[in-house]
Every structure is written in structure tokens, then in C-alpha cells.
N, C-alpha and C. Protein backbone atom coordinates (compact mmCIF):
# COMPACT_ATOMS: atom_id res chain seq x y z
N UNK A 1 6.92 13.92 -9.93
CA UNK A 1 7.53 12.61 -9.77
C UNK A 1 8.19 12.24 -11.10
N UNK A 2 9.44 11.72 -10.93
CA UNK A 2 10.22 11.23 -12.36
C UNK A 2 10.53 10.08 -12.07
N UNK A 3 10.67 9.15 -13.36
CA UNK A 3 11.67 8.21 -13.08
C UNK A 3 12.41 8.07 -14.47
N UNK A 4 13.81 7.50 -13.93
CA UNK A 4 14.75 7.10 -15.21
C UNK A 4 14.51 5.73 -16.47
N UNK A 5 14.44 6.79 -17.57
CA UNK A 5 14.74 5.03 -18.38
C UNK A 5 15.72 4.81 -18.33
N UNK A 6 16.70 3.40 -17.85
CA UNK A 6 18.29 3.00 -18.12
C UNK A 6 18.07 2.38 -19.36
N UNK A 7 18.85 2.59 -19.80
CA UNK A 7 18.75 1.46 -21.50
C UNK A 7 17.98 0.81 -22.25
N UNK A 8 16.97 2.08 -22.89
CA UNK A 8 15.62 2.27 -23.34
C UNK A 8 14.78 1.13 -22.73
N UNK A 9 14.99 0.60 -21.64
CA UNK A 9 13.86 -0.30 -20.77
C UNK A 9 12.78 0.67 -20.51
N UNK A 10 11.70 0.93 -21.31
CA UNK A 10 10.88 1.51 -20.63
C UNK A 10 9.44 0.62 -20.05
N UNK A 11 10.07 -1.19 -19.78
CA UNK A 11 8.81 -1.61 -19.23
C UNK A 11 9.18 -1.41 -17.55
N UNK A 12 10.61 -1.76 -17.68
CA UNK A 12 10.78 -1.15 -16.30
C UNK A 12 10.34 -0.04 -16.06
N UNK A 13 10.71 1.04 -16.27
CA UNK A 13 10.25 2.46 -15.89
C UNK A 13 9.15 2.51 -15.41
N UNK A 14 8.24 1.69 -16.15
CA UNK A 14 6.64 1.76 -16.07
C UNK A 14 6.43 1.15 -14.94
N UNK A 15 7.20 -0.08 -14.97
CA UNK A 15 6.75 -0.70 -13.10
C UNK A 15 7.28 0.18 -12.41
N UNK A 16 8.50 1.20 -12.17
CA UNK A 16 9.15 1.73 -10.99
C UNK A 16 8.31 2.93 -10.88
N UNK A 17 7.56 3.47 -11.71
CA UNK A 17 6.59 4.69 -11.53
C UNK A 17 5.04 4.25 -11.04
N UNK A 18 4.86 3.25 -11.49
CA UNK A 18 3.26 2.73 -10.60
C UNK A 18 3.52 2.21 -9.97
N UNK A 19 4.70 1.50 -9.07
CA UNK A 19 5.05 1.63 -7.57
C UNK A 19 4.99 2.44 -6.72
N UNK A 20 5.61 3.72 -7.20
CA UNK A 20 6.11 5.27 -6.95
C UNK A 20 4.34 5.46 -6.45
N UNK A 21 3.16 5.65 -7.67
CA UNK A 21 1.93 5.86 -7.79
C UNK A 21 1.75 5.33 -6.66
N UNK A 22 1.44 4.15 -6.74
CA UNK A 22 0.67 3.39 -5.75
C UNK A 22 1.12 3.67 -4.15
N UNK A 23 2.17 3.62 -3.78
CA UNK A 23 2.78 4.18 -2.86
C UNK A 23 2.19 5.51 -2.30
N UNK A 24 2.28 6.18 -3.02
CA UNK A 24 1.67 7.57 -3.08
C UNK A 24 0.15 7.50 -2.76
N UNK A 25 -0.52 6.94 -3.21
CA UNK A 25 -1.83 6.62 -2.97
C UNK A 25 -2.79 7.06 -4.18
N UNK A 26 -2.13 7.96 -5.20
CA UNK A 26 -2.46 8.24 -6.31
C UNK A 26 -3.48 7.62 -6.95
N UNK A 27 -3.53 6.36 -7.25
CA UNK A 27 -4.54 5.68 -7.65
C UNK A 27 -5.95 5.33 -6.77
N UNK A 28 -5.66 5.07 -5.36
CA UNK A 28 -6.59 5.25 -4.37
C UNK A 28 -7.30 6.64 -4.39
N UNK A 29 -7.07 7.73 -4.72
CA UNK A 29 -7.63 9.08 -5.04
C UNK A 29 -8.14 9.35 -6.14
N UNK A 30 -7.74 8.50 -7.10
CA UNK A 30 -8.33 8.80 -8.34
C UNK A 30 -9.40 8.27 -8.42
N UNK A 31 -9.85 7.02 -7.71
CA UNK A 31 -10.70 6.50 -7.70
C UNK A 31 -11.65 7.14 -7.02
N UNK A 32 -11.30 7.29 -5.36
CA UNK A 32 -12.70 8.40 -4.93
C UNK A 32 -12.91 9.42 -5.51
N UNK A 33 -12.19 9.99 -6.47
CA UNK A 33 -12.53 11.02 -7.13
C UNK A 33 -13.81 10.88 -8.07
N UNK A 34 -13.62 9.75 -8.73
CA UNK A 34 -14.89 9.18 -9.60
C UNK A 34 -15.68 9.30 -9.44
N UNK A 35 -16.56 9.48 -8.15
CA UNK A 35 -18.05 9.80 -7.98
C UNK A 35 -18.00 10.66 -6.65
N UNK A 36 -19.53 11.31 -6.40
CA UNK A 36 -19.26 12.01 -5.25
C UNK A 36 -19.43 10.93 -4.01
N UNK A 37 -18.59 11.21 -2.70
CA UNK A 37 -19.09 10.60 -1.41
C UNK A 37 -19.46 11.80 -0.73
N UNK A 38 -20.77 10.89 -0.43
CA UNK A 38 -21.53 11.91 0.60
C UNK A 38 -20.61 11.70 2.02
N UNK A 39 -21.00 13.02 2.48
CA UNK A 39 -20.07 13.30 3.89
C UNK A 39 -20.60 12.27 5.51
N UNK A 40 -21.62 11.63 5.09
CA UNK A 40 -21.90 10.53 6.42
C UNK A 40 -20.73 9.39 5.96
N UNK A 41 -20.69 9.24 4.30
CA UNK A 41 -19.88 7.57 3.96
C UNK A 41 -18.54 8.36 4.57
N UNK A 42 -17.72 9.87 4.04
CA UNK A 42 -16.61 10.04 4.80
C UNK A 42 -16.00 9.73 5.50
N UNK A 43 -17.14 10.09 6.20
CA UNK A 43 -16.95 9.77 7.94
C UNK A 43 -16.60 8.41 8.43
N UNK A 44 -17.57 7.13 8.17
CA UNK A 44 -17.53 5.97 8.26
C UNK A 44 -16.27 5.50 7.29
N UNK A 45 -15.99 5.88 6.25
CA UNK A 45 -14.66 5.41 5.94
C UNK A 45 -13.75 5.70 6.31
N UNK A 46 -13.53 7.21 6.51
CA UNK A 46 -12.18 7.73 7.86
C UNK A 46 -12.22 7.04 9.12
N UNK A 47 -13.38 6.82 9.85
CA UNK A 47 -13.84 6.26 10.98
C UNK A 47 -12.85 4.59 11.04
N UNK A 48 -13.16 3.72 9.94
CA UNK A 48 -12.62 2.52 10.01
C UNK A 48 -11.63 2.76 9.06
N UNK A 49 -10.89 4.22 8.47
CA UNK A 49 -9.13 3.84 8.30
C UNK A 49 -8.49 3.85 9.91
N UNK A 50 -8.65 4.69 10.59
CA UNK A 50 -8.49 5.06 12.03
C UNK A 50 -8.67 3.93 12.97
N UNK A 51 -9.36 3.18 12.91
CA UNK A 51 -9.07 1.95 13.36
C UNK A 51 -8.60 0.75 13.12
N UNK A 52 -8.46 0.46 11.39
CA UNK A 52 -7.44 0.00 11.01
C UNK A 52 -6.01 0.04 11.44
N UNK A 53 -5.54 1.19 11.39
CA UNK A 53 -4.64 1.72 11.53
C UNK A 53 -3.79 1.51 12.99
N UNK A 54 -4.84 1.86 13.61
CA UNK A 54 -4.91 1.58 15.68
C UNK A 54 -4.53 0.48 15.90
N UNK A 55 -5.50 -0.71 15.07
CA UNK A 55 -5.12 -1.81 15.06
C UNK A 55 -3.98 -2.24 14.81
N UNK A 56 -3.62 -2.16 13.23
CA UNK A 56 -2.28 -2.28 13.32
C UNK A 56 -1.36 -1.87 13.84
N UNK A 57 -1.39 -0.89 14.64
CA UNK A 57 0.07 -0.24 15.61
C UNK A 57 -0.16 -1.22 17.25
N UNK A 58 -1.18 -1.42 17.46
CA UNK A 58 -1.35 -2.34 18.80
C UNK A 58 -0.70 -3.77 18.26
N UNK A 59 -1.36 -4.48 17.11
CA UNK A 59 -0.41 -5.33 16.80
C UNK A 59 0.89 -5.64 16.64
N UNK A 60 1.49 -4.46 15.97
CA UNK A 60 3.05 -4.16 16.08
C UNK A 60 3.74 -4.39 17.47
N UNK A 61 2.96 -3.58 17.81
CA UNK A 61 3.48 -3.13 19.44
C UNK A 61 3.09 -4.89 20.46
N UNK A 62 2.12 -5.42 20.12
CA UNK A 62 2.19 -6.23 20.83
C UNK A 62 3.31 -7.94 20.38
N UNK A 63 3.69 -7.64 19.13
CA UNK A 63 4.83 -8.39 18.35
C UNK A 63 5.88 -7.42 18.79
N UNK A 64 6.33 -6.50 19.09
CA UNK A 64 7.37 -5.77 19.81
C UNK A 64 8.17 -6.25 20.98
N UNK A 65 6.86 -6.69 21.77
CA UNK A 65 6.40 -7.17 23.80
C UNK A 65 6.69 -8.60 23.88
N UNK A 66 6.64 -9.19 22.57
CA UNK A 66 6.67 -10.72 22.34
C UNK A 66 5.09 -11.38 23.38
N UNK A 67 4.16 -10.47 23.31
CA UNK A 67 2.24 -11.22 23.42
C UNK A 67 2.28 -11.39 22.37
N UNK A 68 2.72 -11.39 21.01
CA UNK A 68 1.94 -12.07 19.83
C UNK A 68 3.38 -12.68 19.26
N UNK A 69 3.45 -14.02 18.28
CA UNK A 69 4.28 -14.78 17.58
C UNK A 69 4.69 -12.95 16.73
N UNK A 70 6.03 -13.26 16.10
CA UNK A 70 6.50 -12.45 14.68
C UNK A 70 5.76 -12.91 13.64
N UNK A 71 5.12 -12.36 12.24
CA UNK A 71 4.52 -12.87 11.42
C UNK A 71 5.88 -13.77 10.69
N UNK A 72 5.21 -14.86 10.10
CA UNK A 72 6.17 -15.69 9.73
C UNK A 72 6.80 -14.98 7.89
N UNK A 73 7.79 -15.08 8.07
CA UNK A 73 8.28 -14.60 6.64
C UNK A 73 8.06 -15.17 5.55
N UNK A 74 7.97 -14.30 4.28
CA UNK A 74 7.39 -15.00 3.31
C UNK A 74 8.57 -15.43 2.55
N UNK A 75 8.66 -16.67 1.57
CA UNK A 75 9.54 -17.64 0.63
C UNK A 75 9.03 -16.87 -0.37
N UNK A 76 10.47 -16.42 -1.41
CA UNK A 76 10.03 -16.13 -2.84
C UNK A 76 9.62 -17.27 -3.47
N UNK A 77 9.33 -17.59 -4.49
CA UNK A 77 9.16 -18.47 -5.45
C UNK A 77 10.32 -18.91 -5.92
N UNK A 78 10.78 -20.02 -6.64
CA UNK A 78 11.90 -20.57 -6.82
C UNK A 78 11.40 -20.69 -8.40
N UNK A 79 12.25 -20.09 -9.42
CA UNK A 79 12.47 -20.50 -10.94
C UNK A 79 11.18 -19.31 -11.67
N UNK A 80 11.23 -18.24 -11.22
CA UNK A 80 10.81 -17.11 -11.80
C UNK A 80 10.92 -16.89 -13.44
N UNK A 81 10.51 -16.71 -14.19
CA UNK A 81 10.65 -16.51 -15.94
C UNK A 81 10.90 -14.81 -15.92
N UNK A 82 11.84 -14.64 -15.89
CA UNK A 82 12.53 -13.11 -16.68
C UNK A 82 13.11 -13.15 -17.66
């Protein structure tokens, strides 16, 4: 994975690559990496990504069908400091 510095900004860079990370899941792995999980917690944590997941696609799908409202959109903030 790369990313560009444009015009020695390298605080940008740094946000557009631990986006990149995070995205990736990179940091979510590094973390279970940290200790061992025994293979019953595996299970039970694969178990409820898998239904997470279910869930959210039935939700989609039922905001698709119009049975559920659209989630309402979010407002940026107004007068940000950059």
C-alpha cells in the first residue's frame, strides 16, 4: 500500500494511509493478533459477525422495499477550523 506526499504535507498522507489501514481492517487484526483466542471465542465472534452482517443486508433490503424509512442524512458541521 502507498500513498503520495503532495507538497511535503505529510499530515495529510498520514490521514489518507490510516484510512487506507482502517479500511483494510489492518488495525482490527493487529489487535486480535495481541493475544491468543481460543477457538470456542472464534466461533462466537464469527458467529455474531455473520449475523451482523445478515442483519444489515435485510435492513438494506428492507429500505430498498420502502418497509423501513431511508436513514436520515447526516449535516456536516458548519465553521470547521483548517
Amino acid at each position: 500500500m502507498q500513498v503520495l506526499v503532495r507538497d511535503n504535507n505529510v499530515e495529510q498522507a498520514l490521514r489518507v494511509l490510516k484510512k487506507k489501514l482502517q479500511r483494510e481492517g489492518v488495525f482490527r487484526e493487529m489487535k486480535a493478533r495481541q493475544a491468543f483466542e481460543k477457538p470456542s471465542e472464534k466461533r462466537a465472534r464469527e458467529k455474531a459477525e455473520a449475523i451482523r452482517r445478515s442483519r444489515k443486508l435485510a435492513r438494506k433490503q428492507a429500505q430498498r422495499e420502502g418497509l423501513l424509512p431511508a436513514p436520515k442524512k447526516k449535516v456536516p458541521a458548519r465553521g470547521g477550523a483548517r
